[in-house]
C-alpha atoms as a PDB file:
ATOM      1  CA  UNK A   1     -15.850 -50.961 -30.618  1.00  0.00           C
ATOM      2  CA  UNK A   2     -17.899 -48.632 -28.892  1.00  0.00           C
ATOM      3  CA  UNK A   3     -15.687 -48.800 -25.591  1.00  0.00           C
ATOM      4  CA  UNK A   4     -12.545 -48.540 -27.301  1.00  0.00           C
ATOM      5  CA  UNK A   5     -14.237 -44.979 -29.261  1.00  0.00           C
ATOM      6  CA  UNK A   6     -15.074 -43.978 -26.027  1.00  0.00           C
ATOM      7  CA  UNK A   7     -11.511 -44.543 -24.484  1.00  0.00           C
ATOM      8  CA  UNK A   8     -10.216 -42.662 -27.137  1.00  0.00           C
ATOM      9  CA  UNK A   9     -12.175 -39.523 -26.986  1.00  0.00           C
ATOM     10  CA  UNK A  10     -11.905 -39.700 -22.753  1.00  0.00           C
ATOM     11  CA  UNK A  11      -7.973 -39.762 -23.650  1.00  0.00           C
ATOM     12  CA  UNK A  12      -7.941 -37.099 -26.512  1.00  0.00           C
ATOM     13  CA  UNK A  13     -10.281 -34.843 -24.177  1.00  0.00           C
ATOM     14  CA  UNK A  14      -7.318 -34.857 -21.378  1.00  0.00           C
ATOM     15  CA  UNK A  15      -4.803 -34.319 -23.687  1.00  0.00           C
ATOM     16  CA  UNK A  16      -6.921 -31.507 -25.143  1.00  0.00           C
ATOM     17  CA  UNK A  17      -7.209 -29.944 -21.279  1.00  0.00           C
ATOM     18  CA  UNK A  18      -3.652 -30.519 -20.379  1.00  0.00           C
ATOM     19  CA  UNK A  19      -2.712 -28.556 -23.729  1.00  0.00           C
ATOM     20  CA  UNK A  20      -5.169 -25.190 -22.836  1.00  0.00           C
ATOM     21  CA  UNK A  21      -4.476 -25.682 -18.833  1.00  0.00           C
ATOM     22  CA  UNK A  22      -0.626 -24.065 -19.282  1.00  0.00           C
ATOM     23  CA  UNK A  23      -0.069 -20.653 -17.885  1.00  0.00           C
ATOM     24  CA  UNK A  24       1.571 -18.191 -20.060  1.00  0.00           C
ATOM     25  CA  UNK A  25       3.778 -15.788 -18.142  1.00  0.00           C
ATOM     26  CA  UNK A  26       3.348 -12.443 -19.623  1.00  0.00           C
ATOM     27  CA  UNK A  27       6.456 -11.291 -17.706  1.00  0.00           C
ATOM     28  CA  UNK A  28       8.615 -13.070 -19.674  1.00  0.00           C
ATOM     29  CA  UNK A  29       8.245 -10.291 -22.405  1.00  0.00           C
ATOM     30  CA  UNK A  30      10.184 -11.056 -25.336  1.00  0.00           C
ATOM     31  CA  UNK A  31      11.685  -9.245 -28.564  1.00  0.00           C
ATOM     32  CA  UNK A  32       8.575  -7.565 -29.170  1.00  0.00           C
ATOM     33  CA  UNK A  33       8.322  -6.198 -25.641  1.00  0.00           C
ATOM     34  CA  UNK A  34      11.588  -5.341 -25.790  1.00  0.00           C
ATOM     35  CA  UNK A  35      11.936  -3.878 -29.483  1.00  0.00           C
ATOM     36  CA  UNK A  36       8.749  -1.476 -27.690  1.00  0.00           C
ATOM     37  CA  UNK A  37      10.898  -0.397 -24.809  1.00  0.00           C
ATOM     38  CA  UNK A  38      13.783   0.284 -26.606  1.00  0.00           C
ATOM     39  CA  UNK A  39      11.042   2.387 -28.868  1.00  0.00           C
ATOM     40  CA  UNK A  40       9.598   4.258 -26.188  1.00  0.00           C
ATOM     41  CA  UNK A  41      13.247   5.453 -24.391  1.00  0.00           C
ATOM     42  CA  UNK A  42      14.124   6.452 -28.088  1.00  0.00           C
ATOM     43  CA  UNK A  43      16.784   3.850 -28.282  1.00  0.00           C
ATOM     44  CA  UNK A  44      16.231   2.752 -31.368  1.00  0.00           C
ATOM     45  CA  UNK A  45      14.625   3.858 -34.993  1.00  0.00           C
ATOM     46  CA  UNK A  46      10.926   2.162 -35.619  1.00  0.00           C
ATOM     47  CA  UNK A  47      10.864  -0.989 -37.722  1.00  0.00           C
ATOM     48  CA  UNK A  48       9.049   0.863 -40.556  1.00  0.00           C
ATOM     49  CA  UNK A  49      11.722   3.544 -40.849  1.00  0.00           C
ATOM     50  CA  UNK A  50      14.563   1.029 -41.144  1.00  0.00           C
ATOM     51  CA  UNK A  51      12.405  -0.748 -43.508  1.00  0.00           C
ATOM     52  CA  UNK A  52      12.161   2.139 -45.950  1.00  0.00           C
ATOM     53  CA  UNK A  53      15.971   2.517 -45.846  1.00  0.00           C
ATOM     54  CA  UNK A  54      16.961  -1.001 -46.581  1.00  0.00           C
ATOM     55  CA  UNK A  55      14.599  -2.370 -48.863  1.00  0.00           C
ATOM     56  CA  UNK A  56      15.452   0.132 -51.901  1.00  0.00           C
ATOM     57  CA  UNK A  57      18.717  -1.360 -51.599  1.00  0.00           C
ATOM     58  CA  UNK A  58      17.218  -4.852 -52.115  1.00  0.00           C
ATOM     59  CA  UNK A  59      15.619  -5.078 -55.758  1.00  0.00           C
ATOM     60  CA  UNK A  60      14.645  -7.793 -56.989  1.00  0.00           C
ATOM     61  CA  UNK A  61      14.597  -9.779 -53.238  1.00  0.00           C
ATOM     62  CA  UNK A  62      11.361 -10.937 -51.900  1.00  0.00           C
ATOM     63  CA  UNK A  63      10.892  -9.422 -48.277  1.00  0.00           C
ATOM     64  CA  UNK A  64       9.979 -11.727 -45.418  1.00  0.00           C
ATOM     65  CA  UNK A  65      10.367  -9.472 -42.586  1.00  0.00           C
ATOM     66  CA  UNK A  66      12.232  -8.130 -39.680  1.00  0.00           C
ATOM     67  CA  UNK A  67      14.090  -9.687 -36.340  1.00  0.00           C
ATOM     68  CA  UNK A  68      14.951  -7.285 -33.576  1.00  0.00           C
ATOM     69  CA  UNK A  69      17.622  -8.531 -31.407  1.00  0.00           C
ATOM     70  CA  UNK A  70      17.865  -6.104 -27.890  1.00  0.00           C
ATOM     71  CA  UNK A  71      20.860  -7.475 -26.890  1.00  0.00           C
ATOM     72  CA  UNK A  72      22.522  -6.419 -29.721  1.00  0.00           C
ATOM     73  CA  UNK A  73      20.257  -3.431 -30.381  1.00  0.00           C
ATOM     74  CA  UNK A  74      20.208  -4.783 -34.304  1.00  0.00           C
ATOM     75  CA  UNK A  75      17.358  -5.853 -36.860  1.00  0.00           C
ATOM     76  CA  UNK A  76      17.451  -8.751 -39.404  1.00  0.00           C
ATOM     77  CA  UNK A  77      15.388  -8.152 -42.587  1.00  0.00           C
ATOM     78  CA  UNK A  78      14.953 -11.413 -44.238  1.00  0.00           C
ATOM     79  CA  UNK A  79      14.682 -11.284 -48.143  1.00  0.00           C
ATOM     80  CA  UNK A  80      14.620 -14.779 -50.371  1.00  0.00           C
ATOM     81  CA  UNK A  81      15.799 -14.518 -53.852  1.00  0.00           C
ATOM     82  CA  UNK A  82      15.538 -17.142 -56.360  1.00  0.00           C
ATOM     83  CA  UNK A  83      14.883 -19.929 -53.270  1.00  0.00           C
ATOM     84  CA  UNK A  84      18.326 -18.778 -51.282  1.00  0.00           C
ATOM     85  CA  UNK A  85      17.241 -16.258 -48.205  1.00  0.00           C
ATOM     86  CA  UNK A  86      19.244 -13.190 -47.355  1.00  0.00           C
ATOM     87  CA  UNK A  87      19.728 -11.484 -43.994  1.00  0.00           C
ATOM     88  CA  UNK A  88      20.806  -8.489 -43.592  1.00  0.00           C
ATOM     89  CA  UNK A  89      22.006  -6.613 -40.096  1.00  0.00           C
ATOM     90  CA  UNK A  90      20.730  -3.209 -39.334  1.00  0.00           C
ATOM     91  CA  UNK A  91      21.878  -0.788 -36.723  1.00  0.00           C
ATOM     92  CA  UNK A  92      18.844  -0.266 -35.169  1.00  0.00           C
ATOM     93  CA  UNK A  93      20.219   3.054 -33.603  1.00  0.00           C
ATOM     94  CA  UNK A  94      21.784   4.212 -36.826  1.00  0.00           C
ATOM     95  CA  UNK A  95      20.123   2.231 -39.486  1.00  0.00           C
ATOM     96  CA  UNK A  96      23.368   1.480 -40.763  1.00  0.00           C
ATOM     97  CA  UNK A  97      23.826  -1.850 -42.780  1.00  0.00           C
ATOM     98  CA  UNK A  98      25.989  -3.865 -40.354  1.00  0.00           C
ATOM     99  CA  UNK A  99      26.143  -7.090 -42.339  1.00  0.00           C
ATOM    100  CA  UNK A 100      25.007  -9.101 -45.208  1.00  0.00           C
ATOM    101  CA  UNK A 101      24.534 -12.668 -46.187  1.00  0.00           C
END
């Protein structure tokens, strides 16, 4: 019993090592990164302006939060309403309601 506890806890400890031992490449960047460049050159409007456009238009939705995607230079707010969720598509140079479902 006490050999087999032991095996298990030696195995659980290298998993546990393995796990913390991957390198994250910060280089990588991502849509935050990005969404912060396209910020900074003035590419696109800030999150919390867009924000205060669309959700006005959205009574009675729950808000979940925003998506930026930099390839398309757009944002996704994400609303739920009544256990369905809503996107909705923003220009993010414009802040121009591009889509809805």
């Amino acid at each position: 019993m006490n050999r087999q506890f032991s095996s298990r806890a030696l195995a659980l400890a290298a998993c546990a090592t393995s796990l913390v031992a991957i390198p994250v490449d910060a280089s990588q960047g991502g849509e935050q990164n990005e969404l912060r460049r396209d910020r900074r050159a003035h590419k696109v409007r800030p999150t919390r302006e867009i924000e205060q456009l669309v959700l006005p238009q959205m009574s009675g939705m729950q808000y979940l939060g925003p998506e930026y995607d930099p390839t398309a230079m757009t944002y996704r707010l994400k609303f739920i309403r009544n256990g369905r969720v809503v996107f909705v598509d923003v220009d993010a140079q414009s802040g121009a309601i591009i889509g809805r479902w």
